[in-house]
Protein backbone atom coordinates (compact mmCIF):
# COMPACT_ATOMS: atom_id res chain seq x y z
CA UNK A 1 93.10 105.12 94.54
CA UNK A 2 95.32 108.11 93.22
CA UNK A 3 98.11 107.61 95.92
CA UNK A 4 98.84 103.37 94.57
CA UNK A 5 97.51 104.05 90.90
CA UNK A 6 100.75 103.89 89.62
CA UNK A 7 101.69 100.72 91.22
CA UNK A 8 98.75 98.72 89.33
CA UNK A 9 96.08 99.08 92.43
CA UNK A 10 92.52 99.06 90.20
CA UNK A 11 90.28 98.81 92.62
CA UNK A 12 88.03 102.30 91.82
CA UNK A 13 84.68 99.78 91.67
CA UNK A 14 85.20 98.71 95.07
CA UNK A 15 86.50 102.41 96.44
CA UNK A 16 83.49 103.59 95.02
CA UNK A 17 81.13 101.29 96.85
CA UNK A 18 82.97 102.11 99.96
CA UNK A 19 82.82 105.51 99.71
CA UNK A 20 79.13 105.30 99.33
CA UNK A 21 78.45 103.60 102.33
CA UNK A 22 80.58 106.63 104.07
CA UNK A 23 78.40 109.07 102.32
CA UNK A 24 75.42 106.96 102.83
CA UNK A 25 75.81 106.95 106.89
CA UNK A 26 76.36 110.84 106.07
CA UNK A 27 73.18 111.66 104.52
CA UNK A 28 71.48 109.40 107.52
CA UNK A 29 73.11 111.30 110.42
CA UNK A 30 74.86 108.33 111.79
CA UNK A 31 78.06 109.16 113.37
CA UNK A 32 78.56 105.91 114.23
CA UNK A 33 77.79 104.23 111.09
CA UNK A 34 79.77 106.62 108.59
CA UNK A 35 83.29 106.04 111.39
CA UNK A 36 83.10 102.74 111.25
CA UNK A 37 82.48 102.31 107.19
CA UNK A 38 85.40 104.56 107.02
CA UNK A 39 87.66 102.47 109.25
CA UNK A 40 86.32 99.18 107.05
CA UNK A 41 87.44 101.49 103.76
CA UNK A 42 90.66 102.56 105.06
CA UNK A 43 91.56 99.00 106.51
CA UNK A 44 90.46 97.21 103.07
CA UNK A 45 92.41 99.97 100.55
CA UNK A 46 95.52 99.12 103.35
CA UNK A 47 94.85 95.68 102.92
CA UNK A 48 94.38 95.94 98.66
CA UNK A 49 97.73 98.13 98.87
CA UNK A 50 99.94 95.43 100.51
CA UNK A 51 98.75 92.58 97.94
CA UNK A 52 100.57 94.62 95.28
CA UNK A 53 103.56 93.04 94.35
């Protein structure tokens, strides 16, 4: 969020969500679960950051 604020990216509702799940599979010691929410945040904050214009 801090690295494309100043190129209009407001997307800290949906960051936050996705950083909860991270955190979530965290606090549940589940490896598996916290990669693979991080590879869904990182691909969808990608994804948000190329629909700039």
């Amino acid at each position: 969020f801090r690295r494309f604020g100043d190129a209009g990216v407001d997307d800290a509702e949906v960051s936050v969500r996705e950083h909860r799940s991270v955190l979530t599979a965290i606090a549940e010691a589940d490896p598996a679960a916290a990669r693979a929410a991080m590879a869904d945040h990182v691909r969808a904050v990608t994804e948000r950051a190329l629909e700039l214009p």
